[in-house]
N, C-alpha and C. Protein backbone atom coordinates (compact mmCIF):
# COMPACT_ATOMS: atom_id res chain seq x y z
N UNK A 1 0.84 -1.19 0.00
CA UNK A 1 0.00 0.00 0.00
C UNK A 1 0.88 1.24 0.00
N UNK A 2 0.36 2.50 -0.66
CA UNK A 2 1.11 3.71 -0.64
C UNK A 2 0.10 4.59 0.22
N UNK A 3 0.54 5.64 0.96
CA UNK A 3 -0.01 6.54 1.49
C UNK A 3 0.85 7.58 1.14
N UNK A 4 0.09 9.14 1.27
CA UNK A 4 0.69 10.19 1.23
C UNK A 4 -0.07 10.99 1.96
N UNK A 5 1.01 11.32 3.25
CA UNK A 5 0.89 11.94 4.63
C UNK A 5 1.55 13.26 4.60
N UNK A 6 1.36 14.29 5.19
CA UNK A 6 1.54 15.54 5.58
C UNK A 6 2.32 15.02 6.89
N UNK A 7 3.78 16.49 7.07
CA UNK A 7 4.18 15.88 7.88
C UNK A 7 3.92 15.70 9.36
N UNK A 8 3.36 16.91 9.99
CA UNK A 8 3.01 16.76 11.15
C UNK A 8 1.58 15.26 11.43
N UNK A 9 1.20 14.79 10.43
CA UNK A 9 0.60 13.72 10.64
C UNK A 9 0.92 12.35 11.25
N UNK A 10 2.68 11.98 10.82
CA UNK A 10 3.06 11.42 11.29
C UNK A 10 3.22 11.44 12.72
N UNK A 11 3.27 12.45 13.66
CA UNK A 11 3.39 12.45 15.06
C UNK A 11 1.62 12.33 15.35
N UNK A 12 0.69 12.40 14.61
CA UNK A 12 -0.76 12.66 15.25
C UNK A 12 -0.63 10.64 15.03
N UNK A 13 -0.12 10.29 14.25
CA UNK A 13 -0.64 8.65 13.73
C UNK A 13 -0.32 8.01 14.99
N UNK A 14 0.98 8.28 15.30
CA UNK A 14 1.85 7.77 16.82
C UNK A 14 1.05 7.82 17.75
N UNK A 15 0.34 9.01 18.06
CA UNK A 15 -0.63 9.16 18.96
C UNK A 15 -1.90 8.82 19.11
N UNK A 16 -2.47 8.70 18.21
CA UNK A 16 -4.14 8.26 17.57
C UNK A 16 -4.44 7.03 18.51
N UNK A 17 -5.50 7.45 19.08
CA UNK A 17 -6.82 6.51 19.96
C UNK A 17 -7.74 6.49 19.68
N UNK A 18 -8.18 6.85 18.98
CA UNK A 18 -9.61 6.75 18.38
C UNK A 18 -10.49 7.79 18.28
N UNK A 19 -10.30 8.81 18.40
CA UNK A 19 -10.78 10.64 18.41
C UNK A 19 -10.57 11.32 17.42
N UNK A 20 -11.38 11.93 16.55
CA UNK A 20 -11.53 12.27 15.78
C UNK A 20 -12.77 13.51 15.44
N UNK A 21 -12.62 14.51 14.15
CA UNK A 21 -13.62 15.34 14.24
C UNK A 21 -14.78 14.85 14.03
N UNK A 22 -15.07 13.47 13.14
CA UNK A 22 -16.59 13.07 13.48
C UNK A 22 -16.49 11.69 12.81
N UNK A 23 -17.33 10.69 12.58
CA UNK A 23 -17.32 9.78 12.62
C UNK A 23 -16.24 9.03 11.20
N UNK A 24 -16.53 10.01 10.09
CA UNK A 24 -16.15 9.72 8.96
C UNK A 24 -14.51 9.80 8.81
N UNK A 25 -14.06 10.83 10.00
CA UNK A 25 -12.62 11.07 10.01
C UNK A 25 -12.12 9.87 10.83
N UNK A 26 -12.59 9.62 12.09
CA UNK A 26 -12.03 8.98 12.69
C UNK A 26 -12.16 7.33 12.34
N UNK A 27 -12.66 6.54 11.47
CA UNK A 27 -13.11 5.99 10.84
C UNK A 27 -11.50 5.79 9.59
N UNK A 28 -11.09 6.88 8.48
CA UNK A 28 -10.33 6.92 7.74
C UNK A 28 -9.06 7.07 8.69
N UNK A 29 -8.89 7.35 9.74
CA UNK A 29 -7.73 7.66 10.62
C UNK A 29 -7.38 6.24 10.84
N UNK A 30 -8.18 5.72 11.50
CA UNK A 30 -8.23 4.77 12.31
C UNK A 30 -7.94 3.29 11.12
N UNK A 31 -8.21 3.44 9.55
CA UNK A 31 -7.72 2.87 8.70
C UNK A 31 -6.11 2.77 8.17
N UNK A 32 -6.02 4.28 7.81
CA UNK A 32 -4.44 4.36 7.67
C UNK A 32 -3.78 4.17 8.74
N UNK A 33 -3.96 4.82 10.18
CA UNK A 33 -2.67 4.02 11.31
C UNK A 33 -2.90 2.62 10.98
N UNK A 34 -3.85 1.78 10.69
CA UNK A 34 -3.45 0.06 10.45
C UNK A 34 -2.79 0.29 9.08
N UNK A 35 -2.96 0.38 8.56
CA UNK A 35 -1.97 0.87 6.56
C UNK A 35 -0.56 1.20 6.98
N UNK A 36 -0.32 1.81 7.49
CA UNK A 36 0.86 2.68 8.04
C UNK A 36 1.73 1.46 8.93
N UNK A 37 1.23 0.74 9.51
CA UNK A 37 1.69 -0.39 10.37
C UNK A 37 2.25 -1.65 9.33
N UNK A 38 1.52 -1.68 8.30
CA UNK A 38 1.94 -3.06 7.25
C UNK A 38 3.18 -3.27 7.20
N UNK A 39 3.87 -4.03 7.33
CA UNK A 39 5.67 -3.85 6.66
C UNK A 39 5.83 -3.50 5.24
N UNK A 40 4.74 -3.76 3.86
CA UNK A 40 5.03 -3.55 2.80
C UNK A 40 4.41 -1.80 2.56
N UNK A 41 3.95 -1.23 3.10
CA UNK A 41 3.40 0.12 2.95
C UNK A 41 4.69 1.36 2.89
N UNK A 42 4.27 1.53 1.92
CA UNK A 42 5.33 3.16 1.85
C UNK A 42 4.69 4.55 1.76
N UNK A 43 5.60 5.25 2.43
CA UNK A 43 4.46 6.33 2.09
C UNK A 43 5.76 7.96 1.58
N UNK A 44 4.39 8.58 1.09
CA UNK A 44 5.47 10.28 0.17
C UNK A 44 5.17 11.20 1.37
N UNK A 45 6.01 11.71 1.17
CA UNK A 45 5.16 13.20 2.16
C UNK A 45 4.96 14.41 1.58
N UNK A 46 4.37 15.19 2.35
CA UNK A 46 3.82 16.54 1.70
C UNK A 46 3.84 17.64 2.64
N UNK A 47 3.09 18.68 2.47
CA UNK A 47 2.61 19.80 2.97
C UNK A 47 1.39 20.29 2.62
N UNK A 48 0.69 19.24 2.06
CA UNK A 48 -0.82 19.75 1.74
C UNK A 48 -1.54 18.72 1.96
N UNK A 49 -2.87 18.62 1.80
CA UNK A 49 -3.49 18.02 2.51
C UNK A 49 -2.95 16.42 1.71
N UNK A 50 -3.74 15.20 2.67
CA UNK A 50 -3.35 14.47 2.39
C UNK A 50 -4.52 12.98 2.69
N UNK A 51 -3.68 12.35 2.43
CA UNK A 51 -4.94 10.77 2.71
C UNK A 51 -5.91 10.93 3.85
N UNK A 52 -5.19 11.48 5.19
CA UNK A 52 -5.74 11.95 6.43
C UNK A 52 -7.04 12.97 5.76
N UNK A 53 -6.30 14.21 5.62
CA UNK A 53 -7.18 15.09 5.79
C UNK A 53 -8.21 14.73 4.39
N UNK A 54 -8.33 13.33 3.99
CA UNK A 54 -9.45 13.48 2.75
C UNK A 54 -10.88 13.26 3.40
N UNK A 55 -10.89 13.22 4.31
CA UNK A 55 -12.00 12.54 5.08
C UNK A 55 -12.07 13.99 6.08
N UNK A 56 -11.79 14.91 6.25
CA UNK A 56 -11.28 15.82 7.12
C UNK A 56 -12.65 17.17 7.04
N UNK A 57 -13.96 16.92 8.15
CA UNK A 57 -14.84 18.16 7.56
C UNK A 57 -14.39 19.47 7.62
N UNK A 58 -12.95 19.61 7.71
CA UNK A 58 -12.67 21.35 8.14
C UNK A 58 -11.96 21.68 6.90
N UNK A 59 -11.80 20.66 6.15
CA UNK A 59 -10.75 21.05 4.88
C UNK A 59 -11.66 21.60 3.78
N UNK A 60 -11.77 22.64 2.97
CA UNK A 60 -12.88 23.38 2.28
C UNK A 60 -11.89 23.92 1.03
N UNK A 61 -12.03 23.57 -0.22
CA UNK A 61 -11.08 24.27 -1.05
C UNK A 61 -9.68 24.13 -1.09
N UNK A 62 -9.08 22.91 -0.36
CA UNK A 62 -7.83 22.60 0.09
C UNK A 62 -6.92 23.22 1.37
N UNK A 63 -7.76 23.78 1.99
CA UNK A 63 -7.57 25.02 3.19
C UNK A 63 -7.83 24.30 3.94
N UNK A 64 -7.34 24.09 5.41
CA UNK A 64 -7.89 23.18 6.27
C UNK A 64 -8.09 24.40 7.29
N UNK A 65 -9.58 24.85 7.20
CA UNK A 65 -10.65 25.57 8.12
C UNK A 65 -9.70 26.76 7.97
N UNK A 66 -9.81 27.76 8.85
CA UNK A 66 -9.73 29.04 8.22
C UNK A 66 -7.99 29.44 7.55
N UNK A 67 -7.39 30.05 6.70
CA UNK A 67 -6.33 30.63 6.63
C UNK A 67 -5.46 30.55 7.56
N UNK A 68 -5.72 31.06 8.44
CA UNK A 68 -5.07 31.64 9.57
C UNK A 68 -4.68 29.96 10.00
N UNK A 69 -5.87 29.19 10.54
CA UNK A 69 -5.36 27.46 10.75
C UNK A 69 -4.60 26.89 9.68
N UNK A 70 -4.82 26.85 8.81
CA UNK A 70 -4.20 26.33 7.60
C UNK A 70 -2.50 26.72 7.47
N UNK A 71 -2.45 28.09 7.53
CA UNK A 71 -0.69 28.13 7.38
C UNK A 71 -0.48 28.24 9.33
N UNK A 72 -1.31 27.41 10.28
CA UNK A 72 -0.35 27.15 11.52
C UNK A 72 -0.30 25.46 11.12
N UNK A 73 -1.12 25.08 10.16
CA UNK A 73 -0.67 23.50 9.99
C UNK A 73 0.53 23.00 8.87
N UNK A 74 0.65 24.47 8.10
CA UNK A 74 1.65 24.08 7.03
C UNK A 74 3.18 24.41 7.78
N UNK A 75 3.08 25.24 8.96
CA UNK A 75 4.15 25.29 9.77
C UNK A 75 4.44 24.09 10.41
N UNK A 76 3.48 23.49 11.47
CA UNK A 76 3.38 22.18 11.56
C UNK A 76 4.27 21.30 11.01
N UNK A 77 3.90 21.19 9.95
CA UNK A 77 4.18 19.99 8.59
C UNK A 77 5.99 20.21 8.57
N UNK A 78 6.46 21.49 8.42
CA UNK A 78 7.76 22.21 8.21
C UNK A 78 8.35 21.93 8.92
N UNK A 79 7.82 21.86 10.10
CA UNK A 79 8.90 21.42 11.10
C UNK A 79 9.08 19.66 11.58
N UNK A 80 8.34 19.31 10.98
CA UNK A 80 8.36 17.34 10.69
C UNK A 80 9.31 17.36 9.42
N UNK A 81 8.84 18.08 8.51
CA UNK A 81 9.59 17.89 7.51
C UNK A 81 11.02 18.31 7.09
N UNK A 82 11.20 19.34 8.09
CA UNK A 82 13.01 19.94 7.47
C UNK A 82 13.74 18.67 8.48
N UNK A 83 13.40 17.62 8.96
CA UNK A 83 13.83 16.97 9.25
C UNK A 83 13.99 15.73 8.90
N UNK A 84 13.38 15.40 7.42
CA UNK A 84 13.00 14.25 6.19
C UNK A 84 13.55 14.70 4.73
N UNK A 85 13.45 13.95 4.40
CA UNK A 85 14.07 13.76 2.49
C UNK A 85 12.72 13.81 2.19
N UNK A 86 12.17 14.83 1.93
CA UNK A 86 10.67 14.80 1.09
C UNK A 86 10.50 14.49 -0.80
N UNK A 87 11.66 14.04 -0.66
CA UNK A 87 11.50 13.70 -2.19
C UNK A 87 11.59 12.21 -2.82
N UNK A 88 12.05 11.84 -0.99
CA UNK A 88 11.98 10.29 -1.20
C UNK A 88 10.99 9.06 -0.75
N UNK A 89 10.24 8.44 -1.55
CA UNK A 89 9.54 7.48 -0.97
C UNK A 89 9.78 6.51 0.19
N UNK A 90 9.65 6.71 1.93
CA UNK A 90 9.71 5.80 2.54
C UNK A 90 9.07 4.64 2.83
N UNK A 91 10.18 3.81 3.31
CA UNK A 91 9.12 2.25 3.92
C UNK A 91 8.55 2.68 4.72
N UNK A 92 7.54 2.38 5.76
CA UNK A 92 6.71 2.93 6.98
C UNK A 92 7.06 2.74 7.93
N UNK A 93 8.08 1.52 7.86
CA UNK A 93 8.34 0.92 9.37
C UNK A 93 9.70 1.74 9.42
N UNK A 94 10.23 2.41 8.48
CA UNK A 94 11.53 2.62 8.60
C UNK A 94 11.39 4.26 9.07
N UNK A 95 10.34 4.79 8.34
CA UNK A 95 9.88 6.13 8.48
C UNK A 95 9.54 6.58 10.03
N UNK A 96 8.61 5.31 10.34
CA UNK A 96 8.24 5.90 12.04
C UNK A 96 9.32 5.59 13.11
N UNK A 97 10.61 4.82 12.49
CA UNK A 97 11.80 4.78 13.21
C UNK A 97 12.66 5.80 13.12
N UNK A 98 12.62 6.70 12.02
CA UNK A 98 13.15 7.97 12.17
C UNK A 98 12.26 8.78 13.04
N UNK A 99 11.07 8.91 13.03
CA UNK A 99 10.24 9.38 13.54
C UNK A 99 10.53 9.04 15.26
N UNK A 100 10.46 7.92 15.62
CA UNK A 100 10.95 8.01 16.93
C UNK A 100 12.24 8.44 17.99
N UNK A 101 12.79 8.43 16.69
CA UNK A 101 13.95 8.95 16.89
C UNK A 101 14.80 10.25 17.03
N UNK A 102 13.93 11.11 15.89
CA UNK A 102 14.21 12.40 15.87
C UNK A 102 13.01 13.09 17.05
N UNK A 103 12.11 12.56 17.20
CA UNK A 103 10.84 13.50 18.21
C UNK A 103 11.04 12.80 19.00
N UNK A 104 11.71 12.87 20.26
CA UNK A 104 11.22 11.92 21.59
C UNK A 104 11.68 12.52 22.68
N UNK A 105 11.33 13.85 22.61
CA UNK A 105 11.59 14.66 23.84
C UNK A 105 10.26 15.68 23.74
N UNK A 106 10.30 16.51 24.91
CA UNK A 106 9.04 17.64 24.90
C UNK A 106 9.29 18.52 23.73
N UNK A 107 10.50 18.82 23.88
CA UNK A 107 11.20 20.17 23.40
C UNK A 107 11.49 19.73 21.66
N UNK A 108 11.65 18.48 21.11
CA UNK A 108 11.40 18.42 19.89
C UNK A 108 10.20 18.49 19.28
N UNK A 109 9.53 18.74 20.38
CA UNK A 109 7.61 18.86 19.35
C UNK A 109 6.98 19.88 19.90
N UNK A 110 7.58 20.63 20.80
CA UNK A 110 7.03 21.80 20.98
C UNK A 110 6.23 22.95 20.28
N UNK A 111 7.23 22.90 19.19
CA UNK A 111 6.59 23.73 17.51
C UNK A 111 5.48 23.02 16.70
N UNK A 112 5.26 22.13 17.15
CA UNK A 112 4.24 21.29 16.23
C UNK A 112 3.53 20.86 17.08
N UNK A 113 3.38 20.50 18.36
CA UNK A 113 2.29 19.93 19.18
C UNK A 113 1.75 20.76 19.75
N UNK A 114 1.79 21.90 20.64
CA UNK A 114 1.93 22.73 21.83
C UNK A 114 0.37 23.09 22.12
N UNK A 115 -0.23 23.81 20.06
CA UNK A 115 -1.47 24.21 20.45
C UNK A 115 -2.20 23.42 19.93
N UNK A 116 -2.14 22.37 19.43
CA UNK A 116 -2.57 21.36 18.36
C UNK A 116 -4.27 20.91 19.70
N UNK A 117 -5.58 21.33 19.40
CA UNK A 117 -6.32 21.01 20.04
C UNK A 117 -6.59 19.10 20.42
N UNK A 118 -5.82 18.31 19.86
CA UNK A 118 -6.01 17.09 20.55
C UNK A 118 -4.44 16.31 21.77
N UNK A 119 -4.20 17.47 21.95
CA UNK A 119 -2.40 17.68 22.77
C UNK A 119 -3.15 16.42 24.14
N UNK A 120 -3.95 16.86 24.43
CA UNK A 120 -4.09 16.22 25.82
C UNK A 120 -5.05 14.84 25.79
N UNK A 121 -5.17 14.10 24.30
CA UNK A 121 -5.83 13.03 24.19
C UNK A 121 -4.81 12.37 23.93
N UNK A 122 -3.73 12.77 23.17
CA UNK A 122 -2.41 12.30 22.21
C UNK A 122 -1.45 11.56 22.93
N UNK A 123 -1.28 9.99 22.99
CA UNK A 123 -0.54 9.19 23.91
C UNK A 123 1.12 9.76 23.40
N UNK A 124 1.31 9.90 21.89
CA UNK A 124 2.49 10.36 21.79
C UNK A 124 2.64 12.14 22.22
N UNK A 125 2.17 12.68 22.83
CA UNK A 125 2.04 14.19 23.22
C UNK A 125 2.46 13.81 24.68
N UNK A 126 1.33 12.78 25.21
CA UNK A 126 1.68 12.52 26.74
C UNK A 126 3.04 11.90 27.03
N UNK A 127 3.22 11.11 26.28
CA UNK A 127 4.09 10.30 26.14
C UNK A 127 5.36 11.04 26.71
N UNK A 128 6.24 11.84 25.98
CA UNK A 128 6.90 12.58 25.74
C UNK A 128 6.82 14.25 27.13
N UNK A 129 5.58 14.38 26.89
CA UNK A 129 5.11 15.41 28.34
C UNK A 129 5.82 14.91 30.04
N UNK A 130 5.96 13.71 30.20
CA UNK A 130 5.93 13.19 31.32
C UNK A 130 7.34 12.76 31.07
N UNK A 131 7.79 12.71 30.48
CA UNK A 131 9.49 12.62 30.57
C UNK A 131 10.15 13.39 30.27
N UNK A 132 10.13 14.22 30.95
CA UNK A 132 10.75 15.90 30.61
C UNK A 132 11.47 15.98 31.68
């Protein structure tokens, strides 16, 4: 399977319990974290919306809910991403091992988690919160 994820998504996948903006999202979420888990799955990355946000009711015109939200999620994404080869197709299992690797402190996700409204459902938010 291929997916193509935005980058701050990858730290929401880590975290994902089952919460979501409404049934249809959490539903497609709750599909790709099992997709994302396969050993044969690879995935591209981006900065615009993506497999996640296709299911996403706030995304309108490719904007995810107002302007103002939209470029605090493309910042988001920037700061997952100046830390990836975005031009290269990863394996998944290999991807969320960089992923654990480069984010596993408070202070590496600070810029990307901090105001993110599901911070305090997010096992990888808590995760990381409590070992500081």
């Amino acid at each position: 399977m291929k997916l193509l994820l935005r980058g701050h998504h990858l730290l929401c996948l880590k975290g994902f319990q089952g919460y979501g903006y409404d049934e249809a999202f959490t539903k497609n979420m709750t599909e790709i974290n099992s997709i994302r888990k396969l050993p044969e799955t690879t995935i591209s990355l981006t900065s615009s919306p993506d497999d996640i946000c296709s299911a996403c009711p706030n995304l309108k015109n490719n904007i995810c809910g107002s302007i103002e939200q939209n470029e605090r999620i493309v910042e988001m994404d920037g700061e997952v991403l100046k830390k990836l080869d975005i031009t290269k197709e990863y394996n998944s299992h290999e991807l969320f091992e960089i992923i654990d690797n480069t984010f596993n402190t408070s202070e590496s996700v600070s810029k990307i988690c901090f105001k993110c409204m599901w911070h305090e459902k997010c096992l990888f938010y808590q995760k990381l919160s409590n070992h500081r």
